[in-house]
N, C-alpha and C. Protein backbone atom coordinates (compact mmCIF):
# COMPACT_ATOMS: atom_id res chain seq x y z
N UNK A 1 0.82 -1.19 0.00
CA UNK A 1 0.00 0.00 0.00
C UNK A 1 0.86 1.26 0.00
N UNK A 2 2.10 1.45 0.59
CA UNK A 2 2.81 2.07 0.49
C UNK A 2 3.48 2.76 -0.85
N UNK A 3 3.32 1.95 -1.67
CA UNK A 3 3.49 2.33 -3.21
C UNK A 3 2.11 3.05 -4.30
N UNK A 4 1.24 3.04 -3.35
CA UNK A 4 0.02 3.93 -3.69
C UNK A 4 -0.02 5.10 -4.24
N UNK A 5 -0.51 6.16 -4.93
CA UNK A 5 -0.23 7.18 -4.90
C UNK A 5 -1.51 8.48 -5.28
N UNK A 6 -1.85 9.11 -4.90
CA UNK A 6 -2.91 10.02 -4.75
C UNK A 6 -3.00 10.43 -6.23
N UNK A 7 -4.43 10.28 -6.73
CA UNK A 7 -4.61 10.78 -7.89
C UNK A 7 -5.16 12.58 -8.10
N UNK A 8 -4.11 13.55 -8.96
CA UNK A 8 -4.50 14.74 -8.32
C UNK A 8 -5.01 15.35 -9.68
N UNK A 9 -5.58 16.87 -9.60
CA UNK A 9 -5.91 17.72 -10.45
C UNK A 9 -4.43 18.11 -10.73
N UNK A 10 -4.02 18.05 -12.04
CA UNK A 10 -3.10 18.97 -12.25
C UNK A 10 -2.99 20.31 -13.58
N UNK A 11 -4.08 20.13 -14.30
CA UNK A 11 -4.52 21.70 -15.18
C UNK A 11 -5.58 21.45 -15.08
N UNK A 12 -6.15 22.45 -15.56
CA UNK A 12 -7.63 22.60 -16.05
C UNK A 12 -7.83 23.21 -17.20
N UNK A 13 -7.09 23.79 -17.77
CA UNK A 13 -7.50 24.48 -18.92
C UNK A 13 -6.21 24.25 -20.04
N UNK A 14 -7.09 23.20 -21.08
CA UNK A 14 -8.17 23.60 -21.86
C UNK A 14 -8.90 23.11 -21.69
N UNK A 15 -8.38 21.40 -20.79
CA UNK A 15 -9.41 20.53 -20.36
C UNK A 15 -9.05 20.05 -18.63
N UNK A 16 -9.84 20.09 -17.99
CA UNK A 16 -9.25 18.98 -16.99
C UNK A 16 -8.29 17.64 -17.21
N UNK A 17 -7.06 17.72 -16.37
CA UNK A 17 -5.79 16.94 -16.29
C UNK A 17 -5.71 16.21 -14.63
N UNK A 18 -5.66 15.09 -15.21
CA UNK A 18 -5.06 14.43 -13.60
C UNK A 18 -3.71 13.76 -13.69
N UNK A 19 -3.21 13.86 -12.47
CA UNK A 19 -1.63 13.11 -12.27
C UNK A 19 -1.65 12.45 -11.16
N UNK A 20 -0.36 11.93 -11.06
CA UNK A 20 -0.25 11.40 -10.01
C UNK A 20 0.55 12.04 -8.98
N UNK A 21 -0.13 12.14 -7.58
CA UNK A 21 0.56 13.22 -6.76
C UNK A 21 1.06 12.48 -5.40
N UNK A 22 1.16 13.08 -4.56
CA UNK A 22 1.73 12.17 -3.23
C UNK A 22 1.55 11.49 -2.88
N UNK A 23 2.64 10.10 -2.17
CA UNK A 23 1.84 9.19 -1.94
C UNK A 23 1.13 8.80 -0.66
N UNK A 24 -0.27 7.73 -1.14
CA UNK A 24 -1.53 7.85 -0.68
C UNK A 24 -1.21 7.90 1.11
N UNK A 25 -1.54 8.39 2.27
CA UNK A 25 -1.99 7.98 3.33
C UNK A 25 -2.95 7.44 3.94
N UNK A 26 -3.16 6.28 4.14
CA UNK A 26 -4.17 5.65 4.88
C UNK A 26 -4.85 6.48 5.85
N UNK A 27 -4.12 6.99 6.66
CA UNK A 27 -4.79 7.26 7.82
C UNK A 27 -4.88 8.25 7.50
N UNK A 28 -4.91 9.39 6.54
CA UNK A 28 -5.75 10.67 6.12
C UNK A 28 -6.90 10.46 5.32
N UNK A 29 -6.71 9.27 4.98
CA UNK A 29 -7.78 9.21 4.10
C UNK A 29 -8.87 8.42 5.00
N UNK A 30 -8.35 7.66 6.10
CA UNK A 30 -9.59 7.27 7.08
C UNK A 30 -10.44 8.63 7.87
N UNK A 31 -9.47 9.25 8.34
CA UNK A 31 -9.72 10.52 8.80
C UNK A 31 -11.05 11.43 7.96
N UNK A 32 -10.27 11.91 6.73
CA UNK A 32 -11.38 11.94 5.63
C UNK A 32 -12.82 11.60 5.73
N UNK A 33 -13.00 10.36 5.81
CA UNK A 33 -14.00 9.64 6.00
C UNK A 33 -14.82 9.80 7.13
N UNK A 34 -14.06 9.54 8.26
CA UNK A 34 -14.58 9.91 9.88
C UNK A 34 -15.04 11.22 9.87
N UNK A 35 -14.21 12.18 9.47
CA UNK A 35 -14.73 13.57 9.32
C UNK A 35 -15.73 13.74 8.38
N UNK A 36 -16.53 13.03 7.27
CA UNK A 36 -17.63 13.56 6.34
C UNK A 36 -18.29 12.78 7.30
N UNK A 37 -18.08 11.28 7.88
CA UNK A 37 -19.53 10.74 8.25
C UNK A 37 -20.19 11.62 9.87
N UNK A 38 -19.12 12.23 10.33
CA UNK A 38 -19.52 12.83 11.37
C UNK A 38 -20.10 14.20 11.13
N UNK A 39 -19.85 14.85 9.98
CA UNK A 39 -20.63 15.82 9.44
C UNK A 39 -21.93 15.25 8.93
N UNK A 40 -21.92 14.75 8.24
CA UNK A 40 -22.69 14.28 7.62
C UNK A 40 -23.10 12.75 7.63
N UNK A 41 -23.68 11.86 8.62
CA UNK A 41 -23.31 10.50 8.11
C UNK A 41 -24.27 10.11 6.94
N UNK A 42 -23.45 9.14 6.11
CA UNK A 42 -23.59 8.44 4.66
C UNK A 42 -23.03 9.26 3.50
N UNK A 43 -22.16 10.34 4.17
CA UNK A 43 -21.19 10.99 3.19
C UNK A 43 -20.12 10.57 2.91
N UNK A 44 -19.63 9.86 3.68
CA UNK A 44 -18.49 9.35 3.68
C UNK A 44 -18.58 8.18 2.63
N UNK A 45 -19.29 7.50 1.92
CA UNK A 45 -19.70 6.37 1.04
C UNK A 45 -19.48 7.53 -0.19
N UNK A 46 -20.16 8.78 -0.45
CA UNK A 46 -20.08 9.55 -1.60
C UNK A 46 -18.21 9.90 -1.68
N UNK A 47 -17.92 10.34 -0.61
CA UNK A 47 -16.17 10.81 -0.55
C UNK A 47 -15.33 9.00 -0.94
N UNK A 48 -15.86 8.22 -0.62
CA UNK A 48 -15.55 6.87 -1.45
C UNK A 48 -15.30 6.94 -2.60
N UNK A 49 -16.89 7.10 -3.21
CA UNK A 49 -16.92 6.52 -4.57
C UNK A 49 -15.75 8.04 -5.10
N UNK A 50 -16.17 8.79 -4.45
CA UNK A 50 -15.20 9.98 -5.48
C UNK A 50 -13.85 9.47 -5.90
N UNK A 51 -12.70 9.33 -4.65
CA UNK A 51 -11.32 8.65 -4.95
C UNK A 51 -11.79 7.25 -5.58
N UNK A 52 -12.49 6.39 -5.26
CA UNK A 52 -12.85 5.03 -6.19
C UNK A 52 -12.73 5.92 -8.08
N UNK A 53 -13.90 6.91 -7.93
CA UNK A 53 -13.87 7.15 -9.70
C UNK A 53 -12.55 7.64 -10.14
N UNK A 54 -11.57 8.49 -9.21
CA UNK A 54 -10.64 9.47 -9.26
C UNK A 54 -9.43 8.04 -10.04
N UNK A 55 -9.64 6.86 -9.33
CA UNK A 55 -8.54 5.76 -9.71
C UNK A 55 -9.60 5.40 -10.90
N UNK A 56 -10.60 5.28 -11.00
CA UNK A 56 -10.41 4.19 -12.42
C UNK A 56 -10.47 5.06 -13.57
N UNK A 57 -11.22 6.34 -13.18
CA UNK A 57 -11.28 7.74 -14.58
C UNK A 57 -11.40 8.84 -14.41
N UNK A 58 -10.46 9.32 -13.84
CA UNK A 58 -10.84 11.11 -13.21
C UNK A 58 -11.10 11.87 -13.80
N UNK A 59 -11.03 11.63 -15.41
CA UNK A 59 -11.84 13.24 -15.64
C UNK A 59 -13.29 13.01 -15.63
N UNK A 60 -14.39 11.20 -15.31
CA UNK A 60 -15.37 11.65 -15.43
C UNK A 60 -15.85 10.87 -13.67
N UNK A 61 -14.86 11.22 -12.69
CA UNK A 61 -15.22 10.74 -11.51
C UNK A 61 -16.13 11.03 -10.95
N UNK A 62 -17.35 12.76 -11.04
CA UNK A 62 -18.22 12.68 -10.61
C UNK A 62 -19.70 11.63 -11.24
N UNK A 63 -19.25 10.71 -11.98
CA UNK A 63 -20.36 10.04 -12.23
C UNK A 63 -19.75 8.62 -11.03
N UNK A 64 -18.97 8.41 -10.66
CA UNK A 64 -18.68 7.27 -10.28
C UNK A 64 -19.16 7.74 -8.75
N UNK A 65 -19.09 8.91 -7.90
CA UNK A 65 -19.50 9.54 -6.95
C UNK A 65 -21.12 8.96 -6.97
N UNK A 66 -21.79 9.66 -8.21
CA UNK A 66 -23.30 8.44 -8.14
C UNK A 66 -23.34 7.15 -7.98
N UNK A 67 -22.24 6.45 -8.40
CA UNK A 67 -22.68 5.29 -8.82
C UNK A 67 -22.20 4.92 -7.10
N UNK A 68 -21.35 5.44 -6.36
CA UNK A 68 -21.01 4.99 -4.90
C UNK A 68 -21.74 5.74 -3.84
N UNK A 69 -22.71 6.35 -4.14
CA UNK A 69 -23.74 7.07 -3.27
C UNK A 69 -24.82 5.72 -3.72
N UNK A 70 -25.20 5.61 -4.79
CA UNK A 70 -26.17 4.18 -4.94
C UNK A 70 -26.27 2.85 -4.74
N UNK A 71 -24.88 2.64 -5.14
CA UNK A 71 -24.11 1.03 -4.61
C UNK A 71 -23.23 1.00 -2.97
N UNK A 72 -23.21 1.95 -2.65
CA UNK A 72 -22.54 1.88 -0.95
C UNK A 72 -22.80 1.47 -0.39
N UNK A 73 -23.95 1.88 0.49
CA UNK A 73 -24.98 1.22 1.48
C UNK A 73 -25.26 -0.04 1.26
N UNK A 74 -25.96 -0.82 0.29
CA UNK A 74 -25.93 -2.13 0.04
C UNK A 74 -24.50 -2.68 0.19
N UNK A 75 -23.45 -2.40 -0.56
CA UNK A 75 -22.02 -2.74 -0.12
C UNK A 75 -21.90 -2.79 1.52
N UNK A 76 -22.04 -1.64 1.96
CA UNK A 76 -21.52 -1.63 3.15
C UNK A 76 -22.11 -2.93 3.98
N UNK A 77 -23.74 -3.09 3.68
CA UNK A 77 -24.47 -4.19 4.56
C UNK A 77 -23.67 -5.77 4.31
N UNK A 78 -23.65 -5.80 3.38
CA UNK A 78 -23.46 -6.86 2.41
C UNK A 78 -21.97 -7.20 3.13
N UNK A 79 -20.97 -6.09 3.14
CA UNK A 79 -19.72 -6.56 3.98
C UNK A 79 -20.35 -6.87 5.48
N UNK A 80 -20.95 -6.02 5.96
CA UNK A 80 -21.14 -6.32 7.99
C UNK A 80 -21.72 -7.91 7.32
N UNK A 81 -23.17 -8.56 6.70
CA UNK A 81 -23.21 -9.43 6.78
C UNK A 81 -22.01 -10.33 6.85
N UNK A 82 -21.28 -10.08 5.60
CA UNK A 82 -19.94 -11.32 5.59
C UNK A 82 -19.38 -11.54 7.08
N UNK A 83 -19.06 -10.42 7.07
CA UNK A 83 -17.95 -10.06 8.09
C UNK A 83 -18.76 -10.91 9.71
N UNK A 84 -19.64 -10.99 9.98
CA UNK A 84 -20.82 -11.06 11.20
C UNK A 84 -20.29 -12.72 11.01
N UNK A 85 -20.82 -13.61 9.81
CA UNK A 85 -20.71 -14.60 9.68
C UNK A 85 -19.24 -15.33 9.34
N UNK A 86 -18.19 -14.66 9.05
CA UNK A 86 -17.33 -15.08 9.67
C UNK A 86 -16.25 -14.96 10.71
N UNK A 87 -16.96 -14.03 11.92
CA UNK A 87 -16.58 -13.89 12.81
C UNK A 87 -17.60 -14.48 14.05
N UNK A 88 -18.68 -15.24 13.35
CA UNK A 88 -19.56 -15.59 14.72
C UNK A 88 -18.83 -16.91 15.60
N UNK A 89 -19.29 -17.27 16.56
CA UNK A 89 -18.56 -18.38 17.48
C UNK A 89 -19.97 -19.61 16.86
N UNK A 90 -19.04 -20.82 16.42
CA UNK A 90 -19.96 -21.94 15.86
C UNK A 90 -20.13 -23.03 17.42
């Protein structure tokens, strides 16, 4: 994970440009998270999908922001289920 690296804005004009910028921190980017869901909770699933779209296509990441405001919540359940069942005592 350490070889990660933050996907950034780097022009905008004539078109929006992304690069690759510092590398990623975990624990700012958990932070991140803790800080939208405590503003806001279920924001933190939208600040997801954003860096999720930012890695697979940043110049059209605010559609991927929808698509992780719509698919999150089910994700998220869908992991506690897993997670519940393989951590229960048999």
């Amino acid at each position: 994970m350490s070889d990660l690296r933050e996907i950034t804005l780097i022009a905008i004009d004539p078109k929006p440009q992304f690069g690759i910028g510092d590398h990623l921190d975990p624990l700012n980017r958990l932070g991140e998270y803790r800080s939208a869901f405590v503003k806001e909770r279920g924001s933190e699933l939208e600040r997801f999908g954003k860096w999720i779209g930012k890695a697979l296509d940043a110049p059209h990441y605010p559609i991927f922001e929808i698509i992780g405001d719509t698919f999150g919540k089910p994700l998220l359940q869908l992991s506690a289920y897993a997670m519940n069942n393989v951590l229960k005592d048999d």
